[in-house]
Protein backbone atom coordinates (compact mmCIF):
# COMPACT_ATOMS: atom_id res chain seq x y z
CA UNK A 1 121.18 65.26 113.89
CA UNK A 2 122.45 68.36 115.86
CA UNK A 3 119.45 70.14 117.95
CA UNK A 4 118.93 73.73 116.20
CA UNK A 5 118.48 76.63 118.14
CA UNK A 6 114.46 77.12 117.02
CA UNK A 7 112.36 75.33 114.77
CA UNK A 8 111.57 78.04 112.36
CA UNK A 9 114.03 81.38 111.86
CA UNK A 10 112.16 84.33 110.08
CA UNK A 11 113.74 86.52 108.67
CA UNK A 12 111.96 89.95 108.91
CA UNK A 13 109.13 92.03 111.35
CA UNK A 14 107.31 93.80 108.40
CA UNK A 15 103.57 92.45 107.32
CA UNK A 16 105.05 89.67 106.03
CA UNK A 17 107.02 88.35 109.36
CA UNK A 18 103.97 89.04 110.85
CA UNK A 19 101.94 87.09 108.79
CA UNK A 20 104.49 84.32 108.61
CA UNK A 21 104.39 83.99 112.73
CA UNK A 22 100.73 84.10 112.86
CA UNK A 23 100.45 81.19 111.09
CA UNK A 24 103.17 79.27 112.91
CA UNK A 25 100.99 79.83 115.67
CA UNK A 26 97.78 78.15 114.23
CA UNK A 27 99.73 75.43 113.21
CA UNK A 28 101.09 74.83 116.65
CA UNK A 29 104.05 75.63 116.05
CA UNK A 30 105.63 78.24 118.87
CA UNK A 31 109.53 77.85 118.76
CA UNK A 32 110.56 79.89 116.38
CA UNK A 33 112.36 83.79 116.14
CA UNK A 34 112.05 86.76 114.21
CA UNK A 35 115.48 88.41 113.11
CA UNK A 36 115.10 91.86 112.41
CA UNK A 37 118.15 94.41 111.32
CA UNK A 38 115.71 97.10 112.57
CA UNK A 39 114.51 97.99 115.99
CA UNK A 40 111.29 97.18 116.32
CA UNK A 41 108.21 95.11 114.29
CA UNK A 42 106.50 97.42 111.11
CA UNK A 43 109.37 97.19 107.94
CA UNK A 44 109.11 99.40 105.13
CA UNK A 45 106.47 101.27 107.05
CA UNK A 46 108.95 102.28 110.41
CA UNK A 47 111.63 102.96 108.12
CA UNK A 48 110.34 105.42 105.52
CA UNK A 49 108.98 108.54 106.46
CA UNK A 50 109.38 110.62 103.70
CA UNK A 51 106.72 113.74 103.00
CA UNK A 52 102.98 112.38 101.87
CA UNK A 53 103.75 108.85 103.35
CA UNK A 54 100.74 107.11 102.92
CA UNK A 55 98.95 103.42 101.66
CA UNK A 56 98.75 103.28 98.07
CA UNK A 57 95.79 101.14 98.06
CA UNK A 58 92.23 101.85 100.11
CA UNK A 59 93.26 100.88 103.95
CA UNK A 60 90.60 98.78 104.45
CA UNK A 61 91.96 96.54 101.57
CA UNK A 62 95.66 96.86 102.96
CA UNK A 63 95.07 95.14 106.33
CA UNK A 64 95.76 92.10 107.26
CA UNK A 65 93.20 89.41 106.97
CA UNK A 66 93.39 87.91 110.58
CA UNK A 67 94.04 91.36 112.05
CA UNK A 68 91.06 93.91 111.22
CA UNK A 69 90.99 97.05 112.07
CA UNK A 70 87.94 99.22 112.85
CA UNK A 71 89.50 102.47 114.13
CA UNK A 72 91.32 103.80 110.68
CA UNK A 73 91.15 107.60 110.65
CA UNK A 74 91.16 107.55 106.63
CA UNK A 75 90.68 106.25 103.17
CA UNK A 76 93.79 106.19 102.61
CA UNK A 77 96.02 106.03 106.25
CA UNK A 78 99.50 107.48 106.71
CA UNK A 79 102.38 105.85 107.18
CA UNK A 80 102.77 106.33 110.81
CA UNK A 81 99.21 104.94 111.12
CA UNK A 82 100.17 101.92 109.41
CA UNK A 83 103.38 101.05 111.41
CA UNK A 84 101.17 101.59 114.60
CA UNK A 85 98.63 99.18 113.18
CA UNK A 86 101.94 96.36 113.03
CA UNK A 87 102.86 97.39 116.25
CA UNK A 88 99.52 96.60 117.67
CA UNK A 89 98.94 93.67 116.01
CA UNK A 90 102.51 92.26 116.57
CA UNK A 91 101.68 93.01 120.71
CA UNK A 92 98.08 91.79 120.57
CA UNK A 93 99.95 88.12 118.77
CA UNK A 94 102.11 88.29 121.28
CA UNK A 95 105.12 88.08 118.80
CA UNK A 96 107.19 90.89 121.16
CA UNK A 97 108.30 87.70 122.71
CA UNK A 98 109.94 86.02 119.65
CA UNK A 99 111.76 89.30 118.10
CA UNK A 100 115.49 89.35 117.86
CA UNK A 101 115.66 93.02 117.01
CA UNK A 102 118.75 94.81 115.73
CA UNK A 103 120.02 91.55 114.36
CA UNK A 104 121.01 91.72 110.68
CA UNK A 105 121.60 88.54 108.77
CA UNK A 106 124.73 88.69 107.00
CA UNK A 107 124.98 85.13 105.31
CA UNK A 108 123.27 82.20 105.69
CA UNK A 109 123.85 78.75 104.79
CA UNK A 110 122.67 75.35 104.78
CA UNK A 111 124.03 72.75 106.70
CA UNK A 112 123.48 69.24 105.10
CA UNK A 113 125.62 67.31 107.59
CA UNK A 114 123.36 68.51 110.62
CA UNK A 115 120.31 69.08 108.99
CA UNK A 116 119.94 72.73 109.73
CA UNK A 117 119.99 75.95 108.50
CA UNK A 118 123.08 78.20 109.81
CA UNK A 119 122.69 82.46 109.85
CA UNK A 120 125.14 84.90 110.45
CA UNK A 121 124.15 87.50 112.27
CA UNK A 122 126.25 91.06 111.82
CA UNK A 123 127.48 91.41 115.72
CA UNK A 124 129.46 88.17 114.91
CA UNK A 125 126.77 85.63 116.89
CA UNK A 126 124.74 83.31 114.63
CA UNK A 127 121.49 81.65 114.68
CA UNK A 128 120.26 78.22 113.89
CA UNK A 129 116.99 76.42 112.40
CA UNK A 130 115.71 73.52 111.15
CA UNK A 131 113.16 75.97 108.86
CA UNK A 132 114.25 79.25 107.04
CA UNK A 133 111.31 81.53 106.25
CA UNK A 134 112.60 84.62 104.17
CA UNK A 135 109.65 88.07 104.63
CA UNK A 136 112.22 90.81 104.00
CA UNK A 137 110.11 92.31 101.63
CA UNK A 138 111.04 94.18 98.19
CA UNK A 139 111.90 97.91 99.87
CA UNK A 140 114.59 97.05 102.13
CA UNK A 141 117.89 98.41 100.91
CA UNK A 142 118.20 102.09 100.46
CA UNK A 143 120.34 102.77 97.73
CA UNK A 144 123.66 105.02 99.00
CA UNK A 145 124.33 106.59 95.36
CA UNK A 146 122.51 107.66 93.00
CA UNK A 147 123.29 106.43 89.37
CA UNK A 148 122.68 108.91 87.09
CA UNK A 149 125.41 110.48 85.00
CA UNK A 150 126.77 114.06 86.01
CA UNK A 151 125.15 113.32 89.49
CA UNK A 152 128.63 113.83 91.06
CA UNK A 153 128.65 117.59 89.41
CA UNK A 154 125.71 117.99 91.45
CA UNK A 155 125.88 120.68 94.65
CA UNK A 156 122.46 120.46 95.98
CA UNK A 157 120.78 118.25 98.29
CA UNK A 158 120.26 114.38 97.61
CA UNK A 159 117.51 112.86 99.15
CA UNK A 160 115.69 109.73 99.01
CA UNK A 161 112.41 108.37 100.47
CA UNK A 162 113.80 105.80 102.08
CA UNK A 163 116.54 107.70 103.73
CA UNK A 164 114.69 110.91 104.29
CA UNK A 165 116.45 113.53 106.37
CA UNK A 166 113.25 115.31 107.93
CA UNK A 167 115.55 118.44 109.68
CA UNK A 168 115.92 119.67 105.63
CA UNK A 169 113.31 122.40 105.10
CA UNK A 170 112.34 122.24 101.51
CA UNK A 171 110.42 125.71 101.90
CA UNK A 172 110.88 127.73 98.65
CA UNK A 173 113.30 125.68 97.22
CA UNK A 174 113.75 124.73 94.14
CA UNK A 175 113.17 121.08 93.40
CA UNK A 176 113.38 117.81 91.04
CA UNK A 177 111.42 114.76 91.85
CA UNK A 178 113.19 111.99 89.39
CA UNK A 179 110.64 108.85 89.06
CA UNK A 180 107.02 108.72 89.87
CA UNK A 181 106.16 105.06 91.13
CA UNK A 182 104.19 105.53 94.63
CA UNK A 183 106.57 107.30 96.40
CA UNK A 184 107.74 110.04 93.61
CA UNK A 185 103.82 110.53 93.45
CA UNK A 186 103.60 111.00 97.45
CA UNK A 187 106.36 113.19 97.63
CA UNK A 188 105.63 115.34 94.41
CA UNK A 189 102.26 115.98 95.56
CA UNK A 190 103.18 116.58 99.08
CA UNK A 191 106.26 119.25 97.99
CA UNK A 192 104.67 121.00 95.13
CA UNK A 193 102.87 123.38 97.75
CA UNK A 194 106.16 124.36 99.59
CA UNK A 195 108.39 124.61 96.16
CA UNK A 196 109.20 127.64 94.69
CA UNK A 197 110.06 125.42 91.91
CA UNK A 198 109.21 121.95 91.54
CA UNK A 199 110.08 119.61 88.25
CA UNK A 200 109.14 116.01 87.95
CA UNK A 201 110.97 113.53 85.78
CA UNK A 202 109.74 110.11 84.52
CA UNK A 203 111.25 107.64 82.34
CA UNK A 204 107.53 105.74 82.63
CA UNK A 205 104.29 106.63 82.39
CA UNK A 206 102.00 105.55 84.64
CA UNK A 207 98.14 105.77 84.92
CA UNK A 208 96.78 107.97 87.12
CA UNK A 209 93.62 108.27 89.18
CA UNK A 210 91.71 110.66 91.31
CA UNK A 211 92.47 109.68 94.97
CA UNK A 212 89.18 110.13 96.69
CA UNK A 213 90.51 110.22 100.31
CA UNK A 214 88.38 111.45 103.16
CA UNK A 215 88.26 111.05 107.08
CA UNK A 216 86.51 107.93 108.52
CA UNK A 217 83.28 109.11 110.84
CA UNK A 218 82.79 107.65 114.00
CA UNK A 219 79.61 105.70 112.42
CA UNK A 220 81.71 104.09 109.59
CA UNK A 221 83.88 102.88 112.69
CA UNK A 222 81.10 101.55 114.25
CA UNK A 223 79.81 99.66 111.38
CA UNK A 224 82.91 98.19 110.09
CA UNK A 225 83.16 96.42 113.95
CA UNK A 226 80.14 94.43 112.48
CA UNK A 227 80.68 90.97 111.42
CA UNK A 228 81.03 90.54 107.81
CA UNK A 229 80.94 94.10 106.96
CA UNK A 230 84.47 94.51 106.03
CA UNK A 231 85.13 91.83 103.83
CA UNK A 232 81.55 92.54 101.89
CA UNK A 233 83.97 96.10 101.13
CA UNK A 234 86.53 94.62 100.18
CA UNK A 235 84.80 92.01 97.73
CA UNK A 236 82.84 95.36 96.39
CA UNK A 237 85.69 97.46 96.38
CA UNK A 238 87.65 94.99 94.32
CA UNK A 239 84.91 94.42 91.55
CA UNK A 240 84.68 98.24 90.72
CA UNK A 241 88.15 98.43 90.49
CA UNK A 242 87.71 95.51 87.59
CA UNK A 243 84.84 97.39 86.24
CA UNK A 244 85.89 101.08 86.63
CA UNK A 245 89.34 100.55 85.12
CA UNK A 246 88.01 102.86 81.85
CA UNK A 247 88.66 105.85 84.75
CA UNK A 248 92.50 106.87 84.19
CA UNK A 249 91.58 107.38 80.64
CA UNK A 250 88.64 109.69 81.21
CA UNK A 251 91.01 111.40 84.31
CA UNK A 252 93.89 112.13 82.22
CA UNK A 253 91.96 113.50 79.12
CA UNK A 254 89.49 115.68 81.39
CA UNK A 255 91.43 116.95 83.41
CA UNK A 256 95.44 117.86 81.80
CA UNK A 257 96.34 120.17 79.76
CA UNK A 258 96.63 118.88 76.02
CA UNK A 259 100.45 119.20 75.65
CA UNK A 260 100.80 116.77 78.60
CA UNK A 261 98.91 114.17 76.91
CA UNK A 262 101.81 112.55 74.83
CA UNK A 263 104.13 112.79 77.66
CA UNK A 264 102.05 111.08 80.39
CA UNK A 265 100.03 108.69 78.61
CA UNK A 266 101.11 104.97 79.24
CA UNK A 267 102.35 102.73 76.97
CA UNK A 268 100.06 99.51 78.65
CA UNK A 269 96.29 99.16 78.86
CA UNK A 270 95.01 99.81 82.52
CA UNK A 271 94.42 97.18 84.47
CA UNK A 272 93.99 95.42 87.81
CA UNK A 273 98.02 95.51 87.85
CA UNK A 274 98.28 99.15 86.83
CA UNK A 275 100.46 101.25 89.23
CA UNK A 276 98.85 101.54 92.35
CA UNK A 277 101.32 104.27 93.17
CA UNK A 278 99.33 106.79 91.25
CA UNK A 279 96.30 107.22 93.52
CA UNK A 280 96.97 111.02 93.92
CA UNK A 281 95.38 114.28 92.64
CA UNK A 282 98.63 114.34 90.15
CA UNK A 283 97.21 116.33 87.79
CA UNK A 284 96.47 119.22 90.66
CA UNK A 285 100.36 118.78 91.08
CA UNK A 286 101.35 119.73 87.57
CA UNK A 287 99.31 122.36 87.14
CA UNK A 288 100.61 124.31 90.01
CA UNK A 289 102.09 127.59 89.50
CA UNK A 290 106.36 126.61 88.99
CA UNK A 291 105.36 122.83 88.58
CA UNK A 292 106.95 121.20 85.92
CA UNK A 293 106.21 117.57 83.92
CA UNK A 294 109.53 115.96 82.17
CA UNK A 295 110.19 112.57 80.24
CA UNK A 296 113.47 111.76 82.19
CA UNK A 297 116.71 111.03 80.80
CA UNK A 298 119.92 109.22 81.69
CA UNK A 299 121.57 112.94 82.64
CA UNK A 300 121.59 114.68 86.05
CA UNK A 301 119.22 118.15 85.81
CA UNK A 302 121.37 121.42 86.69
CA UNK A 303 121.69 123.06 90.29
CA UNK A 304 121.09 125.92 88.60
C-alpha cells in the first residue's frame, strides 16, 4: 500500500474545517491538511461582504462549542466580527500550520489499487490521503449569471451578495432586491435608507420576526466568562424559541399594512426550522417612503 501524503485531507477553512481539525486533534490524530481555494481560514464569512452582513441567529448560539467567546460586541455580530472570531480560533488551535491556502480542488478520486484518496489541485499539483473529509459548506459558488428571463435586456448594475462590488455607491438609486432568504433580508434592510427607490421581490414567503439586537455591556462580557453561563443561554434561548414560535404571526398582523398580508404570509406553519434569515425589522423596510413589496416572477423588472 503506497504511503499517502497525510492521513486526513480536508477540504475547506470555514466553521466546518475548523471543526473537522479540532477534532482530529482530540483524537490524536495531527497529520492531516486543510485545502482551501481561498486565502485564509473563515469561508462564507471572509468571502461575503455584502451591505447588513450579519449572523442570522443570536451570536451566542452561532459559536462554536469548543471555542467560546466572551468578547461579542452584539446580539447579533457582523460579518467581519465573525470571520475574526475563525481567525482567532483557527490561530489559538494552531491550525495556521496545516492550511494549504489558495489551493482549489479540481477533481478528486479514489484510488482502490493504493488505498488512497487522490485530489487535484487547480495549479496542476495534487494531494494525497488515506481519509477525505469534505466541509465546503452550502454558500460556496457564486453564481456568474443570473437566470431570469429578459435579464440580458437589462442596463443597470448586477450585483450579488456573494460577489459584492463595495466601490458601487448605491446612494439615491433606484433599486430591486429579487429574493428574501437571509441575505435579500440583510441587504434590503441595509439599502432601503440610501434608495431613492427600493422594490423587493419574492417568489416565497417567509416568516418574519422582530430582530431585537443591541450592544453587549462590558458586564454581560464579564459574566458570560463564567463557567456554565453560556450554555445555560443557549439551553434558555432555545426553549423560547420552541415556545414563542406564535410571534411571526402576532408581528406580521400588528405591525403591516393590511394589503401586505396576502402577499407575505407563508404558506408553512412556523417553526423551529422557519427561515432564520428573517430576523430583521422587515416590516420598518417596507414601509419606508419609495419601498416597495412584490410576489416575484420568472421576468426581469425594467431599468426604467
Amino acid at each position: 500500500m503506497t504511503e499517502p501524503d497525510y492521513e486526513v485531507a480536508i477540504i475547506g477553512a470555514g466553521p466546518g474545517g475548523i471543526a473537522t481539525a479540532h477534532l482530529l486533534r482530540q483524537k490524536g490524530i495531527r497529520d492531516f491538511v486543510i485545502i482551501e481555494r481561498g486565502n485564509d481560514f473563515g469561508g462564507t464569512w471572509r468571502d461575503n461582504h455584502y451591505p447588513g452582513l450579519a449572523v442570522d441567529i443570536p451570536t451566542l448560539w452561532y459559536q462554536l462549542s469548543f471555542a467560546p467567546n466572551p468578547n461579542w460586541s452584539r446580539f447579533f455580530a457582523p460579518g467581519p466580527e465573525i470571520h475574526r472570531y475563525l481567525q482567532d480560533t483557527a490561530a489559538g488551535l494552531g491550525l495556521y500550520e496545516h492550511l494549504r491556502p489558495n489551493s482549489e480542488v479540481i477533481r478528486q478520486r479514489w484510488d482502490d489499487q493504493h488505498g488512497l484518496w487522490r485530489l487535484d489541485i487547480g495549479d496542476g499539483t495534487a494531494v494525497t490521503a488515506r481519509f477525505l473529509v469534505s466541509s465546503v459548506g452550502g454558500y460556496v459558488n457564486a453564481k456568474n449569471t443570473v437566470d431570469i428571463d429578459g435579464v440580458e435586456d437589462f442596463t443597470g448594475t448586477i450585483l450579488r451578495p456573494n460577489a459584492w462590488d463595495d466601490s458601487y455607491d448605491t446612494e439615491g438609486r433606484r433599486i430591486a432586491v429579487i429574493g428574501t432568504g437571509s441575505s435579500g433580508v440583510q441587504i434590503a434592510a441595509a439599502l432601503s435608507a440610501q434608495a431613492a427607490n427600493l422594490d423587493v421581490y419574492q417568489r416565497t414567503p417567509a416568516w418574519v420576526l422582530p430582530k431585537v439586537d443591541f450592544d453587549f455591556t462590558p458586564w454581560m462580557r464579564r459574566l458570560f466568562r463564567l463557567p456554565g453561563v453560556v450554555p445555560a443561554v443557549n439551553v434558555a434561548g432555545r426553549l423560547a424559541m420552541d415556545i414563542f414560535m406564535v410571534a411571526p404571526i402576532v408581528h406580521v398582523f400588528s405591525r403591516l399594512p393590511d394589503q401586505w398580508l396576502r402577499r407575505l404570509m407563508p404558506l408553512y406553519d412556523a417553526g423551529p426550522a422557519c427561515c432564520t434569515g428573517c430576523w430583521s425589522a422587515r416590516s420598518s423596510t417596507t414601509r419606508k417612503r419609495g419601498a416597495n413589496w412584490y410576489r416575484a416572477t420568472a421576468s426581469w423588472p425594467s431599468d426604467r
